[in-house]
Every structure is written in C-alpha cells, then in structure tokens.
N, C-alpha and C. Protein backbone atom coordinates (compact mmCIF):
# COMPACT_ATOMS: atom_id res chain seq x y z
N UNK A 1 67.88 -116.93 22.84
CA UNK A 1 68.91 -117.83 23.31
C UNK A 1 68.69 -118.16 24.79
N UNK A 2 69.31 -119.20 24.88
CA UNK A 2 68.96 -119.70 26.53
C UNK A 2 70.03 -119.62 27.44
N UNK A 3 69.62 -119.23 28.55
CA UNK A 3 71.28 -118.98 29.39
C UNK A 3 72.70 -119.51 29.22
N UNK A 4 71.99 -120.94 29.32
CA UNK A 4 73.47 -122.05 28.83
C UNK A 4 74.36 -121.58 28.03
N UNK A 5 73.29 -121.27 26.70
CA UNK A 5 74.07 -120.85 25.75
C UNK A 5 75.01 -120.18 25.34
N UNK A 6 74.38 -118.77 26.30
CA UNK A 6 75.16 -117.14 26.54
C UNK A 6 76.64 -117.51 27.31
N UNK A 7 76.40 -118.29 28.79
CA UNK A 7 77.54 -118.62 29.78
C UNK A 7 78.32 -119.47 29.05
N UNK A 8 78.14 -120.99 27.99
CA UNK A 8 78.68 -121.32 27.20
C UNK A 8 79.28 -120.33 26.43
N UNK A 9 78.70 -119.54 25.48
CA UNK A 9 80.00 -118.83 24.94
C UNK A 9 80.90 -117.80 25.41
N UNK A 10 80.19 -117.77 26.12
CA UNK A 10 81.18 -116.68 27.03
C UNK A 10 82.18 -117.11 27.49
N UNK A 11 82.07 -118.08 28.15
CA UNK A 11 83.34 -119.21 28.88
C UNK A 11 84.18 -119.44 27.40
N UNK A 12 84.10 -119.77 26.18
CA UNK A 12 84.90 -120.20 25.14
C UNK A 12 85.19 -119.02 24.71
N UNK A 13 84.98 -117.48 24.78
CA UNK A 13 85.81 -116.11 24.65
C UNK A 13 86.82 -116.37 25.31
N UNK A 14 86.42 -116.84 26.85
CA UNK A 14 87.33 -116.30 27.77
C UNK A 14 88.96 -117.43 27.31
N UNK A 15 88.08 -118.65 27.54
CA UNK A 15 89.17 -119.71 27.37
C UNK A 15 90.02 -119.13 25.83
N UNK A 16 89.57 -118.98 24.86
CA UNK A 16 90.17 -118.27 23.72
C UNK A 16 91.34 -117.31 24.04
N UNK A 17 90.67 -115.89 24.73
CA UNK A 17 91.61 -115.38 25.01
C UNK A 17 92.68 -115.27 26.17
N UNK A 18 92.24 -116.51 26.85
CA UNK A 18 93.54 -116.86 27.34
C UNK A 18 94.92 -117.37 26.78
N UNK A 19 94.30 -118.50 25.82
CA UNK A 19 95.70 -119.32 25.63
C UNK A 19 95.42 -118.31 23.95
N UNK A 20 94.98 -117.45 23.59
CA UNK A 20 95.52 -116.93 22.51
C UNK A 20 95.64 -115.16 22.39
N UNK A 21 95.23 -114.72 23.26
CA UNK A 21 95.48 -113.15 23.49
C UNK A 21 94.31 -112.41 22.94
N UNK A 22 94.02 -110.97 22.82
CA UNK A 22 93.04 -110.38 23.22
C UNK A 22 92.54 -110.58 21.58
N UNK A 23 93.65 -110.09 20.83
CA UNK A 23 93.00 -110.10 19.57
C UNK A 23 92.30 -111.00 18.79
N UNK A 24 92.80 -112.42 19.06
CA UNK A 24 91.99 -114.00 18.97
C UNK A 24 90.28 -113.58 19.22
N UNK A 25 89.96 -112.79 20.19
CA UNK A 25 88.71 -112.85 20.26
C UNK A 25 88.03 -111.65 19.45
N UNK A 26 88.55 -110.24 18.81
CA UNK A 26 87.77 -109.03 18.28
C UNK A 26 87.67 -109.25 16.98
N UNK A 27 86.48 -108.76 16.39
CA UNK A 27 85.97 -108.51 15.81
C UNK A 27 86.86 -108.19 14.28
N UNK A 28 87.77 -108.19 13.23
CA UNK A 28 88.29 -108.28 12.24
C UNK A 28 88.17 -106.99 11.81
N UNK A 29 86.68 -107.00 11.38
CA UNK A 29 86.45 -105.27 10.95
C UNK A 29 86.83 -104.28 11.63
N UNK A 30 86.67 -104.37 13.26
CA UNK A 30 87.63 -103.37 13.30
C UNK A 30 89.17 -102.66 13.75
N UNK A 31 89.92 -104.05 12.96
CA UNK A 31 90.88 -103.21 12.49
C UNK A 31 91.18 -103.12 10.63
N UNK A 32 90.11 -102.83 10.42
CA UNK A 32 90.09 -102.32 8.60
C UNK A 32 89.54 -101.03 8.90
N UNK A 33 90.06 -100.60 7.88
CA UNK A 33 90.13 -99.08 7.42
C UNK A 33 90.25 -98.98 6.03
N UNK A 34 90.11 -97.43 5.56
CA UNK A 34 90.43 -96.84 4.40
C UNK A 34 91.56 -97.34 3.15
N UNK A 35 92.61 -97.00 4.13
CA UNK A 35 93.89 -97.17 3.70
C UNK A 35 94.19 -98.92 3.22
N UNK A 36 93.59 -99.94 4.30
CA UNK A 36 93.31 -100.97 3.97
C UNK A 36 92.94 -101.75 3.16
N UNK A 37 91.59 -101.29 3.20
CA UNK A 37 90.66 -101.00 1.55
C UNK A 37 91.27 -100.92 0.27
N UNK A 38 92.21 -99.91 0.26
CA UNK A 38 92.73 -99.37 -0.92
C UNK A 38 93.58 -100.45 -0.95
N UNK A 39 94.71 -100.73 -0.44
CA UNK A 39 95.65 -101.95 -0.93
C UNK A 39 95.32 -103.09 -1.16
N UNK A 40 93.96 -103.34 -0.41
CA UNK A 40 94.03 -104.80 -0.95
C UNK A 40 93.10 -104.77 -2.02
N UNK A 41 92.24 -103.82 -2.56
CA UNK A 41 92.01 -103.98 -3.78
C UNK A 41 92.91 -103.53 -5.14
N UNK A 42 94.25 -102.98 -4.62
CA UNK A 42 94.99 -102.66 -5.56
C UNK A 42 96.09 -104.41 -6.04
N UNK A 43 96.18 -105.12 -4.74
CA UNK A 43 96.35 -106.36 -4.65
C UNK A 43 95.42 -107.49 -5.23
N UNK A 44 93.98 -107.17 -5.47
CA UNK A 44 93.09 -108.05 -5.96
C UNK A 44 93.39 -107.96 -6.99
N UNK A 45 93.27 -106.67 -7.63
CA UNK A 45 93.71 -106.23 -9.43
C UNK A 45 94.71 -106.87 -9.92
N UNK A 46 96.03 -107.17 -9.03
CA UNK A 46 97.20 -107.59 -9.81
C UNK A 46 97.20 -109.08 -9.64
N UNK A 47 96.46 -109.69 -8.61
CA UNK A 47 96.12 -111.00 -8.58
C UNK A 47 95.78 -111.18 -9.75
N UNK A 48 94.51 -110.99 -10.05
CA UNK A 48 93.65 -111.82 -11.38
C UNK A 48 93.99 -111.23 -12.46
N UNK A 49 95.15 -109.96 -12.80
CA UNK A 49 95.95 -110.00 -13.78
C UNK A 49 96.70 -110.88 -13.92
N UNK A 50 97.31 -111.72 -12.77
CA UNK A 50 98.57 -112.68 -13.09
C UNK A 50 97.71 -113.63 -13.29
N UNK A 51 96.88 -114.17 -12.90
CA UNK A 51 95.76 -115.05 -13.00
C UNK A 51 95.33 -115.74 -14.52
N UNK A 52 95.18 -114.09 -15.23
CA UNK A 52 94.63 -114.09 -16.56
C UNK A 52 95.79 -114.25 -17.22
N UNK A 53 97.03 -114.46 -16.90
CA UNK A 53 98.13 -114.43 -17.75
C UNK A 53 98.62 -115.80 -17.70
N UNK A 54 98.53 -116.63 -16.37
CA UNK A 54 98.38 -117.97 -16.35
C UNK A 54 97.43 -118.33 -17.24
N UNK A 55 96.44 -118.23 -16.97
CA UNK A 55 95.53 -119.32 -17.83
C UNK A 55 95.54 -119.16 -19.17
N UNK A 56 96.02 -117.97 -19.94
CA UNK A 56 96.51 -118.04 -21.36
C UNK A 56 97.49 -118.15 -21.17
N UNK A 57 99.23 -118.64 -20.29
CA UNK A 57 99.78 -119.68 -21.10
C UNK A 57 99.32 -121.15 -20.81
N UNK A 58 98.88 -121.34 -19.74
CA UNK A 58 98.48 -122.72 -20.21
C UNK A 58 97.10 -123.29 -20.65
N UNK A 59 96.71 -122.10 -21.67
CA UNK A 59 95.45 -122.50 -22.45
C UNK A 59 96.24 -123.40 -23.51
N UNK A 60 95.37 -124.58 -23.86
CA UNK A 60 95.37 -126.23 -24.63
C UNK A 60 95.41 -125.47 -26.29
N UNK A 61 96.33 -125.40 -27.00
CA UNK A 61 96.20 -124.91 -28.06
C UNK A 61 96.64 -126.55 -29.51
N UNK A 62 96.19 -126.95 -30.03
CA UNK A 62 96.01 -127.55 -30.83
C UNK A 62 97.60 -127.11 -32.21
N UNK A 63 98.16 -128.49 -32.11
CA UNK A 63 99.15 -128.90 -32.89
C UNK A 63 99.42 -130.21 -33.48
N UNK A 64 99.61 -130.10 -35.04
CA UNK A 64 99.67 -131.25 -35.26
C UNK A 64 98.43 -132.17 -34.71
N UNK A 65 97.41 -131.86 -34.67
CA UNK A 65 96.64 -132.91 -33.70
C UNK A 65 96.57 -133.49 -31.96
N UNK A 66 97.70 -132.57 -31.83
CA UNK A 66 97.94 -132.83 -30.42
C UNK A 66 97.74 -131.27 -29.50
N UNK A 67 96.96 -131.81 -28.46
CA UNK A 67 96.72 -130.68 -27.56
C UNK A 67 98.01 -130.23 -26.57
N UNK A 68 98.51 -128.70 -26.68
CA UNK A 68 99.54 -128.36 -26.36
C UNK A 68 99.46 -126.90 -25.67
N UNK A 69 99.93 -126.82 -24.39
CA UNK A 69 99.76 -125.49 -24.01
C UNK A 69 101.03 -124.24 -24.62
N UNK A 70 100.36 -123.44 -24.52
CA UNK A 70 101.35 -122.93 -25.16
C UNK A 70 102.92 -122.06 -24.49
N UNK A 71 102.81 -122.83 -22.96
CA UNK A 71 104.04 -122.85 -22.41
C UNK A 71 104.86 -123.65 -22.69
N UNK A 72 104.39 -124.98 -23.30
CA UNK A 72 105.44 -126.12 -23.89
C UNK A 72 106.03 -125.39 -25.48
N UNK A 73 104.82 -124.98 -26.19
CA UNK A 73 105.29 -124.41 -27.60
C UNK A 73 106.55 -122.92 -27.66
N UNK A 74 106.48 -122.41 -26.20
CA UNK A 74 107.90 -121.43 -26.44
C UNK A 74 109.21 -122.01 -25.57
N UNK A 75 108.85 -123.24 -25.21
CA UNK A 75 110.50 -123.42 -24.97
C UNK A 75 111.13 -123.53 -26.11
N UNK A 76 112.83 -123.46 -25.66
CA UNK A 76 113.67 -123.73 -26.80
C UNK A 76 113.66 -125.14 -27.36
N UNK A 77 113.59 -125.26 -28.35
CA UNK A 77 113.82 -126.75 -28.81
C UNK A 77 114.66 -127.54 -28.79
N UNK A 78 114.60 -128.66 -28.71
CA UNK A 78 115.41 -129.84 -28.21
C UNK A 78 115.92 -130.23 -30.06
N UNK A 79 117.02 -130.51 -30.73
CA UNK A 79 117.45 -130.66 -31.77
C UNK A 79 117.27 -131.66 -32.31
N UNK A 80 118.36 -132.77 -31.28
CA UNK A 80 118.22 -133.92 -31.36
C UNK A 80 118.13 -134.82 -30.60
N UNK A 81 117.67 -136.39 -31.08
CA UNK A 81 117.73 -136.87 -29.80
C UNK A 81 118.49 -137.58 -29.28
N UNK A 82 118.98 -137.27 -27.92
CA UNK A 82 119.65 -137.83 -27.23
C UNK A 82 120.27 -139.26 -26.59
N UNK A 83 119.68 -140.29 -27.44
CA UNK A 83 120.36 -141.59 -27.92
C UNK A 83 120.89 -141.65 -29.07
N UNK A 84 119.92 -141.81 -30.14
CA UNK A 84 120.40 -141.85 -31.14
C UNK A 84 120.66 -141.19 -32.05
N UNK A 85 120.80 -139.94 -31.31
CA UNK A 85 121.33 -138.46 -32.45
C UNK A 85 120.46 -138.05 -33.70
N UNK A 86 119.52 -138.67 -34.02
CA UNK A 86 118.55 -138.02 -35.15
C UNK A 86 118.10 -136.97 -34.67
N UNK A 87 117.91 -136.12 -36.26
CA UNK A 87 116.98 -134.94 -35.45
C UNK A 87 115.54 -135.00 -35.79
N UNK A 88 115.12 -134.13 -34.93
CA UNK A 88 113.92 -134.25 -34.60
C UNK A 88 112.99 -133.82 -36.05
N UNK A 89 112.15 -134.31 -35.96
CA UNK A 89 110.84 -134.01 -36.86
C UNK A 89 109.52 -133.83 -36.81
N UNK A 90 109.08 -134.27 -36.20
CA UNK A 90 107.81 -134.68 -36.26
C UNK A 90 107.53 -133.83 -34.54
N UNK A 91 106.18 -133.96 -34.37
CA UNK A 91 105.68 -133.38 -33.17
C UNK A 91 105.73 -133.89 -31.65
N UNK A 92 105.58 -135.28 -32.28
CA UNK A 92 105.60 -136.50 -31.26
C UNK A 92 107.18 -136.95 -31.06
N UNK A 93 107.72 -136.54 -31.71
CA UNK A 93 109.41 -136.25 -31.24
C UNK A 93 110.09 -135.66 -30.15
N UNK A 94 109.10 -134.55 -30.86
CA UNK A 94 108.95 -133.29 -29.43
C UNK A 94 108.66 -133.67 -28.12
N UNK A 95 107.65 -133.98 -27.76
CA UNK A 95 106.48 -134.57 -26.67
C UNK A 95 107.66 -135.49 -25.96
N UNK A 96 108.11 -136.66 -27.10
CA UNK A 96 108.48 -137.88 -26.23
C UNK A 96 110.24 -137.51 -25.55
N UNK A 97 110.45 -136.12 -26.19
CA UNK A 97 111.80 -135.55 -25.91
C UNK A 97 111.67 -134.51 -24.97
N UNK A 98 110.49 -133.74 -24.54
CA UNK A 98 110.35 -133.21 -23.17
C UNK A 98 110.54 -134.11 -22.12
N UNK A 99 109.64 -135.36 -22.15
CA UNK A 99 109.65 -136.28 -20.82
C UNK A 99 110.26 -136.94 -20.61
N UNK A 100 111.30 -137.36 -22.19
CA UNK A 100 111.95 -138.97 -21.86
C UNK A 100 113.80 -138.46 -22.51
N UNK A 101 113.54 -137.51 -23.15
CA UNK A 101 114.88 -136.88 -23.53
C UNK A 101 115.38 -138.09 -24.79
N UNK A 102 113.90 -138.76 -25.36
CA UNK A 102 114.51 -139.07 -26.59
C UNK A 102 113.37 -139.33 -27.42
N UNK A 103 113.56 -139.21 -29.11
CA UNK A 103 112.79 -139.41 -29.69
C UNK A 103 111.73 -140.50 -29.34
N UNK A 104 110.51 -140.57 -30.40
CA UNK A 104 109.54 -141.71 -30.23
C UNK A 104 110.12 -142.91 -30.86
N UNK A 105 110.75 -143.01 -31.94
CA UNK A 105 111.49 -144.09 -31.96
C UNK A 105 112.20 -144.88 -30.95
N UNK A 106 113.15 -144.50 -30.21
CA UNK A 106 113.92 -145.21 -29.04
C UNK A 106 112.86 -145.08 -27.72
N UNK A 107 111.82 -144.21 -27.78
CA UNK A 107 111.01 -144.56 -26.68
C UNK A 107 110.15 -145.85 -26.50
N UNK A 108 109.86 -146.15 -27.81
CA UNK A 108 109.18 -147.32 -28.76
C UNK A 108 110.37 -148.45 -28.23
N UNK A 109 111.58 -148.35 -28.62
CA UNK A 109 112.59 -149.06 -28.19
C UNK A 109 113.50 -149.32 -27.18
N UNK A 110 113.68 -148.53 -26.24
CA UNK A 110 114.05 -148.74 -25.31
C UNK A 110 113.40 -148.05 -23.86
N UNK A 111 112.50 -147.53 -24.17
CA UNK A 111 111.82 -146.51 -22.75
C UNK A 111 110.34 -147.53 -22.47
N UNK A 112 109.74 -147.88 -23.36
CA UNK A 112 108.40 -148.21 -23.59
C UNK A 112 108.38 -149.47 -22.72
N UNK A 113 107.74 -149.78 -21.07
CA UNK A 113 107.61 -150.76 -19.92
C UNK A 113 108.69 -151.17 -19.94
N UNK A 114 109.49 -150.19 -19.66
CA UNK A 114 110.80 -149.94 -18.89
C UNK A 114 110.84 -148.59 -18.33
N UNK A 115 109.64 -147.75 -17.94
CA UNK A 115 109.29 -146.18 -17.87
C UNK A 115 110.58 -146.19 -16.42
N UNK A 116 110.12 -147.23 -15.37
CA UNK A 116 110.75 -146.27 -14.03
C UNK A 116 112.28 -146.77 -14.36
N UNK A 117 112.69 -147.56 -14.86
CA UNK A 117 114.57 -147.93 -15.36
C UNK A 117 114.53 -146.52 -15.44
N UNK A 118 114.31 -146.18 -17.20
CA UNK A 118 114.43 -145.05 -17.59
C UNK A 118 114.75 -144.26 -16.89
N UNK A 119 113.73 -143.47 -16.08
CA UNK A 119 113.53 -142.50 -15.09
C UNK A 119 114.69 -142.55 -14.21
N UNK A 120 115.25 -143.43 -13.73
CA UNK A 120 116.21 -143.39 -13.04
C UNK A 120 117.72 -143.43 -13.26
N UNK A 121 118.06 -143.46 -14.55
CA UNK A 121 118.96 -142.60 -15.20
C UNK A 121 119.17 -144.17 -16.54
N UNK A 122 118.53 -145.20 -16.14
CA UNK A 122 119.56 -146.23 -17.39
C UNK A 122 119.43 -145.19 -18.69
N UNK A 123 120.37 -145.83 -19.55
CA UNK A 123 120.35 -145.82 -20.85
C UNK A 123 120.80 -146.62 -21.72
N UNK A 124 120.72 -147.44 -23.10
CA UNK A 124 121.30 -148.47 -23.74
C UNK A 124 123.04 -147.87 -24.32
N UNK A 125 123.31 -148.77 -24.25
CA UNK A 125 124.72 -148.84 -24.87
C UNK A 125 124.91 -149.01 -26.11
N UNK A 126 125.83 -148.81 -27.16
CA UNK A 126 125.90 -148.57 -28.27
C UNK A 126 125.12 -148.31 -29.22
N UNK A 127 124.22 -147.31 -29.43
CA UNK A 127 122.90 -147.29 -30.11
C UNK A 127 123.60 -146.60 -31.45
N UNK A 128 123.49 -147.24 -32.60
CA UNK A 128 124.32 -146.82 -33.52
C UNK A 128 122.41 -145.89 -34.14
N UNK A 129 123.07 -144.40 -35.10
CA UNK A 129 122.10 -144.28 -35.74
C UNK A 129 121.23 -144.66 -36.58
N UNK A 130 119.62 -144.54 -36.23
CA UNK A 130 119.18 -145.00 -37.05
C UNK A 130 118.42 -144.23 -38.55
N UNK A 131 117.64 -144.22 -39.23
CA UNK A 131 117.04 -143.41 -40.53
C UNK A 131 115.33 -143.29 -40.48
C-alpha cells in the first residue's frame, strides 16, 4: 500500500469515530464470545423452524383444478353469498368469495370491470335470488 492510502484511511477511522463513537470503528469479533455463539445459534434453529412451517402453509396444493395454498384451505368457510344469498358450491365460489365477498355468479354480474366501485364498498340494490 502507498502512504496516501494508509493516511487516507486513517483520517476516515478518525472522522468515523468522531461523529460516531469508539465502537463505530472496532472490530465486531471482538465483542463475540461463547455465550454469544450459543444463542444465536439456538436463534438460527428456531428461525428456519418457523421458516419450514411457512413454506408448508403456503405450499400451492392443487384443488378442484385450482392451485391453492393451504392457508386459504383452513379458513372457516364462507356459506353464502353475500348478495344474493345462494350457497356456495363449487370452488370458484370460494375464490371469488375470499376477494369479492360474493359468489362467481354476481361477480360475473355485478363486480366484473367494475373491480375498484366494488372495492370501495358499492353494492347493487335489490338482488332478488337467483338458482
């Protein structure tokens, strides 16, 4: 290395630990230890346990033809739907009653490029049942 270099970094220690204090400039390792060691690999372990417990529930599990994690498959179910009071059947009932809080029929009919209305609370008026 060439002088510059050395007096260059030296000057950016110093400036460091001015406006940030002594520890800004040492070395990491040594303040690890033993005891250190031990917790944070007892902390790594329970990481990539929760880790592995995420990614099997939201591993893509196959229904009906439709790919579904299987955090959507243990909620409670939605009965009916919430315009037009039919109950539910089918899978795609399901689906269009997580996001839209009504069957695929009335999504077909009243949600379908009308998404942000929807979203923002409209709903149709007198929707008598349909079959």
């Amino acid at each position: 290395m060439k002088d510059k270099d050395i007096n260059y970094i030296a000057g950016l220690e110093k400036a460091i630990k001015k406006k940030y204090g002594e520890e800004a400039i040492q070395n990491p390792a040594s303040f690890w230890d033993e005891d250190k060691e031990k917790r944070y690999l007892i902390q790594l372990v329970d990481f990539v346990e929760k880790q592995r417990k995420y990614e099997l529930a939201t591993e893509p599990e196959n229904v009906d033809g439709f790919l579904m994690t299987k955090k959507l498959l243990n909620k409670e179910r939605k009965i009916n739907c919430l315009v037009c009071y039919n109950i539910v059947r089918k899978i795609n009932d399901e689906i269009y009653l997580l996001k839209y809080d009504c069957c695929e029929t009335c999504y077909i009919k009243y949600v379908e490029a009308r998404e942000e209305r929807w979203l923002k609370g409209w709903r149709p008026k007198n929707v008598t049942k349909s079959n």
